[in-house]
Protein backbone atom coordinates (compact mmCIF):
# COMPACT_ATOMS: atom_id res chain seq x y z
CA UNK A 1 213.88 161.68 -23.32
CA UNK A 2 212.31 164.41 -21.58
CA UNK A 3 209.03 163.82 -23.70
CA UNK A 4 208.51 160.43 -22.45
CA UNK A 5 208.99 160.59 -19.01
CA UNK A 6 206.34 163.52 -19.54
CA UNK A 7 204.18 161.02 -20.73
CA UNK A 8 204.97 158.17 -18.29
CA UNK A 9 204.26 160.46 -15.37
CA UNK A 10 200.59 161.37 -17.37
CA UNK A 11 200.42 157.40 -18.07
CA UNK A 12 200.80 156.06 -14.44
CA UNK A 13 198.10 159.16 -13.15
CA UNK A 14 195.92 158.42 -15.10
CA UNK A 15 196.05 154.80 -14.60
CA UNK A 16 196.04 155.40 -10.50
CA UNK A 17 192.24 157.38 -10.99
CA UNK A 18 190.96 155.00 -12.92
CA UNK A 19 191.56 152.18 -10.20
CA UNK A 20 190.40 154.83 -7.51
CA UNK A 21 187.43 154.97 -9.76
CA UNK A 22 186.49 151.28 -10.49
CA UNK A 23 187.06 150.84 -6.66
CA UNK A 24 184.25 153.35 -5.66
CA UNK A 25 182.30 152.11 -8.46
CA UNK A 26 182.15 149.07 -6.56
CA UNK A 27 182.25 149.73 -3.41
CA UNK A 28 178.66 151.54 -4.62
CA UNK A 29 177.65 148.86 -6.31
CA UNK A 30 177.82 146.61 -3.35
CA UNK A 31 176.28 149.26 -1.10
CA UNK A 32 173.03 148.79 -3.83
CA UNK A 33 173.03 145.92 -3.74
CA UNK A 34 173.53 145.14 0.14
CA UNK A 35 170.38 148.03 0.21
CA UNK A 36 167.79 146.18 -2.18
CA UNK A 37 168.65 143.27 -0.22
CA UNK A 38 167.62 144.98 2.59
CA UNK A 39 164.31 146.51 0.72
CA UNK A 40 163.48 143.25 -0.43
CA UNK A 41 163.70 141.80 3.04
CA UNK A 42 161.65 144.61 4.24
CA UNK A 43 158.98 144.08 1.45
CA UNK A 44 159.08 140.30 1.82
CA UNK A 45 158.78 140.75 5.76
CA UNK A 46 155.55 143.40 4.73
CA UNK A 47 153.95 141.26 2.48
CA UNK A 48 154.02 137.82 4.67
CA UNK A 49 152.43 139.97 7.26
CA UNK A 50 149.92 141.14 5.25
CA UNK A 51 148.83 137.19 4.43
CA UNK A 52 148.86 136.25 7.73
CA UNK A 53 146.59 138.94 8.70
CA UNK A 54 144.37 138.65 5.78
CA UNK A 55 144.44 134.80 6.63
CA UNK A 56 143.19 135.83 10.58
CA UNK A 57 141.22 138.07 9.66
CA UNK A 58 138.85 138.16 6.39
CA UNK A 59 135.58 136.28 7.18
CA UNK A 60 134.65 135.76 4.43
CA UNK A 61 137.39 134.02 2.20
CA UNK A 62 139.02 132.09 5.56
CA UNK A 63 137.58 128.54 6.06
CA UNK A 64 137.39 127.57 9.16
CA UNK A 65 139.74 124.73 8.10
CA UNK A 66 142.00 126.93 7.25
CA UNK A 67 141.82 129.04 10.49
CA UNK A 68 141.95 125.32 12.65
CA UNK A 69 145.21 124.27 10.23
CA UNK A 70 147.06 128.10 10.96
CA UNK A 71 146.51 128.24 14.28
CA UNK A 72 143.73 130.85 14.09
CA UNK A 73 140.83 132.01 16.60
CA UNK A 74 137.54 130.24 16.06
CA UNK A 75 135.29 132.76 16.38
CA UNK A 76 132.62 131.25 19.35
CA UNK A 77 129.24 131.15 16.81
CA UNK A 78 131.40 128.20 14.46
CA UNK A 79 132.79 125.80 17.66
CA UNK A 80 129.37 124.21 17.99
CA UNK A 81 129.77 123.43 14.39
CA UNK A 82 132.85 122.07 14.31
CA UNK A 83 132.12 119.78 16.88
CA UNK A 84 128.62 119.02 15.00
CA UNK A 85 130.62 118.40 11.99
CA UNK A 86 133.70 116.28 13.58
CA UNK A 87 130.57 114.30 15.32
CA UNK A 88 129.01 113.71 11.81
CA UNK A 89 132.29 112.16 10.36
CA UNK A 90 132.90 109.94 13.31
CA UNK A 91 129.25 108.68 13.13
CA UNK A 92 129.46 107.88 9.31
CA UNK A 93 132.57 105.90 10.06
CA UNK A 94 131.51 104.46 12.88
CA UNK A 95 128.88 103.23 10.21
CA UNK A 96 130.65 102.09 7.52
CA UNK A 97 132.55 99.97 9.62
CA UNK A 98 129.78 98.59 10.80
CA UNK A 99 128.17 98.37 7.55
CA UNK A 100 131.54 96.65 6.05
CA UNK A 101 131.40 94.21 9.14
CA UNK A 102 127.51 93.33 8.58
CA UNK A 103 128.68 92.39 5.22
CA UNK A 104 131.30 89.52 6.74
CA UNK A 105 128.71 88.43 9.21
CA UNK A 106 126.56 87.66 6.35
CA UNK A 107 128.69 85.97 4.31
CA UNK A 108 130.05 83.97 7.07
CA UNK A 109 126.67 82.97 8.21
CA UNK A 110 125.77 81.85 4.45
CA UNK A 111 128.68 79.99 4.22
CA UNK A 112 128.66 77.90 7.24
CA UNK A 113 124.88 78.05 7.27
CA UNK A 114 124.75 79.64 10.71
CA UNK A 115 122.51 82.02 12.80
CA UNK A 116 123.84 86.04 12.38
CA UNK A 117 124.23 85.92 16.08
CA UNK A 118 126.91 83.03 16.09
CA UNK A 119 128.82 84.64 13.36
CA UNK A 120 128.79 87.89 14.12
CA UNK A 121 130.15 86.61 17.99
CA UNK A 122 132.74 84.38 15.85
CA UNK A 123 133.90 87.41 14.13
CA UNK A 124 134.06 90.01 16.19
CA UNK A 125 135.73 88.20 19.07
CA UNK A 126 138.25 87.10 16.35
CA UNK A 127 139.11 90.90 15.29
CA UNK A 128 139.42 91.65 19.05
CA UNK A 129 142.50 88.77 19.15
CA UNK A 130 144.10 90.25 16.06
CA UNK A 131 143.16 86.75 14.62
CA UNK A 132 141.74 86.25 10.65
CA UNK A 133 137.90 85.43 11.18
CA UNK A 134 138.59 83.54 8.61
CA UNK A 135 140.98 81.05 10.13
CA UNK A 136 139.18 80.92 13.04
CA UNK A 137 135.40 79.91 11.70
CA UNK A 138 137.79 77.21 9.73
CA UNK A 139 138.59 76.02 13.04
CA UNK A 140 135.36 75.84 14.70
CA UNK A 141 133.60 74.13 11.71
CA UNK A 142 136.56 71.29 11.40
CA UNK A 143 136.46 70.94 15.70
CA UNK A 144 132.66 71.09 16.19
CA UNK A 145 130.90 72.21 13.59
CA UNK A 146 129.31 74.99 15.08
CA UNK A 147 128.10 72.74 18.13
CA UNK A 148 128.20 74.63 21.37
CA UNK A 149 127.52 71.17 23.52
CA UNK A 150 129.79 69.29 21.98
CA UNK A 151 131.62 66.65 23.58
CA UNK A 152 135.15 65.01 22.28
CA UNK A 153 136.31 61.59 22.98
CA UNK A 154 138.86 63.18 25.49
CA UNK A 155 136.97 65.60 26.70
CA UNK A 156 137.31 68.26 24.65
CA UNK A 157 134.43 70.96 24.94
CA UNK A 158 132.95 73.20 23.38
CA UNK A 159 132.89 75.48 19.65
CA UNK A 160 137.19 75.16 19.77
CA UNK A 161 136.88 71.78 21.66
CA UNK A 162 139.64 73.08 24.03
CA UNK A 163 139.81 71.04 26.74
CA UNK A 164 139.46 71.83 30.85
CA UNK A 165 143.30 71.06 31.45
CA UNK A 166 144.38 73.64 28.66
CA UNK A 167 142.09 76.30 29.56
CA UNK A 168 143.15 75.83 32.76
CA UNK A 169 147.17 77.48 31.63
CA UNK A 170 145.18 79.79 30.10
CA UNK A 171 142.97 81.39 32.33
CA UNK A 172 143.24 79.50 36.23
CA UNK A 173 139.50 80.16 36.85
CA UNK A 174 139.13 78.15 33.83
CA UNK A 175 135.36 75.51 34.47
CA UNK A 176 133.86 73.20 32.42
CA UNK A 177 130.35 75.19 32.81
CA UNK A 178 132.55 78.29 31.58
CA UNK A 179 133.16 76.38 28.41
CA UNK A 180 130.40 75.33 27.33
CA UNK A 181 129.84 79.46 26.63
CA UNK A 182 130.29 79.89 23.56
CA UNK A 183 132.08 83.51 24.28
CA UNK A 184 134.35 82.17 26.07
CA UNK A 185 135.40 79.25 24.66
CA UNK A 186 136.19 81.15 21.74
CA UNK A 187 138.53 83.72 23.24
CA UNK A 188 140.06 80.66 25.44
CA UNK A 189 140.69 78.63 22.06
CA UNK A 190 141.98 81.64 20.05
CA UNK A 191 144.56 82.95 23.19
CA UNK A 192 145.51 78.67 22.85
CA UNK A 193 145.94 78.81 18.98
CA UNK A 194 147.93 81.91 19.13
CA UNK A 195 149.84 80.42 21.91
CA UNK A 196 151.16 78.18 19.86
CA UNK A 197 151.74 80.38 16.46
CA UNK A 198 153.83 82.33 18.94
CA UNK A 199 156.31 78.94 19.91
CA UNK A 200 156.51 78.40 16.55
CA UNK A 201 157.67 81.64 15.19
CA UNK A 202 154.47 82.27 12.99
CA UNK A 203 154.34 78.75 11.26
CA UNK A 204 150.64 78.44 11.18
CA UNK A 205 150.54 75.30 9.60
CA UNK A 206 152.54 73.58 12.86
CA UNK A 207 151.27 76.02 15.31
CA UNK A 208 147.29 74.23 13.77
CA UNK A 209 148.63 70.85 13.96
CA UNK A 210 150.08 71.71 17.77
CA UNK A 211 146.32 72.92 18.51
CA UNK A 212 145.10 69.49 17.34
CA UNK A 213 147.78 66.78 18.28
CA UNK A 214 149.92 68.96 21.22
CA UNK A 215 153.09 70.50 21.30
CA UNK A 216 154.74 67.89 22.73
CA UNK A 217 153.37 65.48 19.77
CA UNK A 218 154.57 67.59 17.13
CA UNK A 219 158.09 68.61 18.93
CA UNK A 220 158.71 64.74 19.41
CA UNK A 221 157.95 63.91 15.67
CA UNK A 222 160.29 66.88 14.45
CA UNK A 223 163.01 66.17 16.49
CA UNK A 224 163.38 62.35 14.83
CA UNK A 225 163.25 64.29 11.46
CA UNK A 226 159.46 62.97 10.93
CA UNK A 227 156.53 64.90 9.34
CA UNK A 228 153.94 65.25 12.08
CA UNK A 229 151.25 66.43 9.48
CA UNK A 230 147.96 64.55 9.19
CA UNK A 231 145.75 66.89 6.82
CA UNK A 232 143.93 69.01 9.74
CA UNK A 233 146.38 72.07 9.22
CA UNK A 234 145.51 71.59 4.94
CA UNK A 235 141.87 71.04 5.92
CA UNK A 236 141.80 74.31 7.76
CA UNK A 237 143.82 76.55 5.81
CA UNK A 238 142.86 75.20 2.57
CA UNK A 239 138.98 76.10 3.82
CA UNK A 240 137.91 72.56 2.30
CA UNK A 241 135.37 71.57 5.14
């Protein structure tokens, strides 16, 4: 009886270091590892600061891309080139667009068998008005066919035939003279078309047949339930001239 509570006693001391010992064994295993977390941040921290400075610094391996992207100084000998270069790119864009629009002007011209001067004016007042050159040299060739004199039966004038009263709610300096320009008559017909595209939410088939008959014409036949088409809006956007 003696014997084993000898042994008990030796059992439960023994038992008591080894806890003591797996408890130090991690309290130093968390003090490693809370230390190469530390030496890792310290390296990590060491290393990105190396990068950067590498990055400011070495001339020869840093574009100047780079260096404009990072934030860097520009040494003074490479701003005139930068600006040289930025100028280049602007230029051959500047030129490409123009090149690109040369090509509409020509077809346009070819297609409506018109001078480069009256379709290059047709299109670029057009892209000016957010309007599809397109649609509008439609327009013109169904309204006048490219006649700046001409004359309706009611007075319409013009390339757009718009006539005095309606440029008139468009812009109140509005003349007959002013008109017959073919400039302006353009930008006055386009603001009246898109007038009209506007009052009818985008429907460009009765927003054309509004330019040609008048909103009041084609509200009046709609509200009886009647179709107020009569093939200009399918003429135009159809492009059968």
């Amino acid at each position: 009886m003696h014997s084993t509570s000898v042994w008990n006693e030796i059992d439960r001391k023994t038992q008591i270091r080894l806890r003591g010992a797996r408890l130090r064994t991690r309290g130093l295993t968390k003090l490693l590892t809370r230390s190469s977390n530390i030496l890792f941040g310290f390296v990590a921290v060491a290393l990105s600061a190396s990068v950067v400075h590498w990055l400011y610094q070495s001339p020869v391996t840093t574009s100047t891309e780079v260096k404009i992207h990072i934030g860097g100084a520009i040494p003074d000998a490479e701003v005139p080139l930068i600006a040289e270069a930025r100028a280049m790119r602007r230029t051959a864009l500047a030129h490409s667009v123009q090149v690109e629009s040369d090509r509409d002007v020509g077809r346009f011209a070819d297609r409506f068998n018109i001078d480069w001067d009256l379709a290059r004016l047709v299109n670029s007042i057009s892209e000016s008005e957010n309007m599809d050159p397109n649609l509008i040299f439609n327009v013109i060739q169904v309204e006048s066919q490219f006649n700046t004199r001409a004359v309706g039966s009611v007075g319409e004038i013009g390339l757009m035939q718009v006539r005095p009263e309606t440029a008139l709610t468009i812009d109140p300096g509005a003349t007959v003279e002013k008109l017959f320009d073919p400039a302006y008559n353009i930008r006055i017909g386009i603001k009246h078309l898109k007038d009209q595209l506007h009052f009818f939410r985008g429907d460009l088939r009765l927003a054309l047949l509004a330019y040609n008959r008048g909103r009041g014409t084609i509200n009046s036949l709609l509200s009886v339930g009647l179709d107020p088409s009569n093939g200009y809006a399918a003429k135009i956007m159809s492009g059968s001239m």
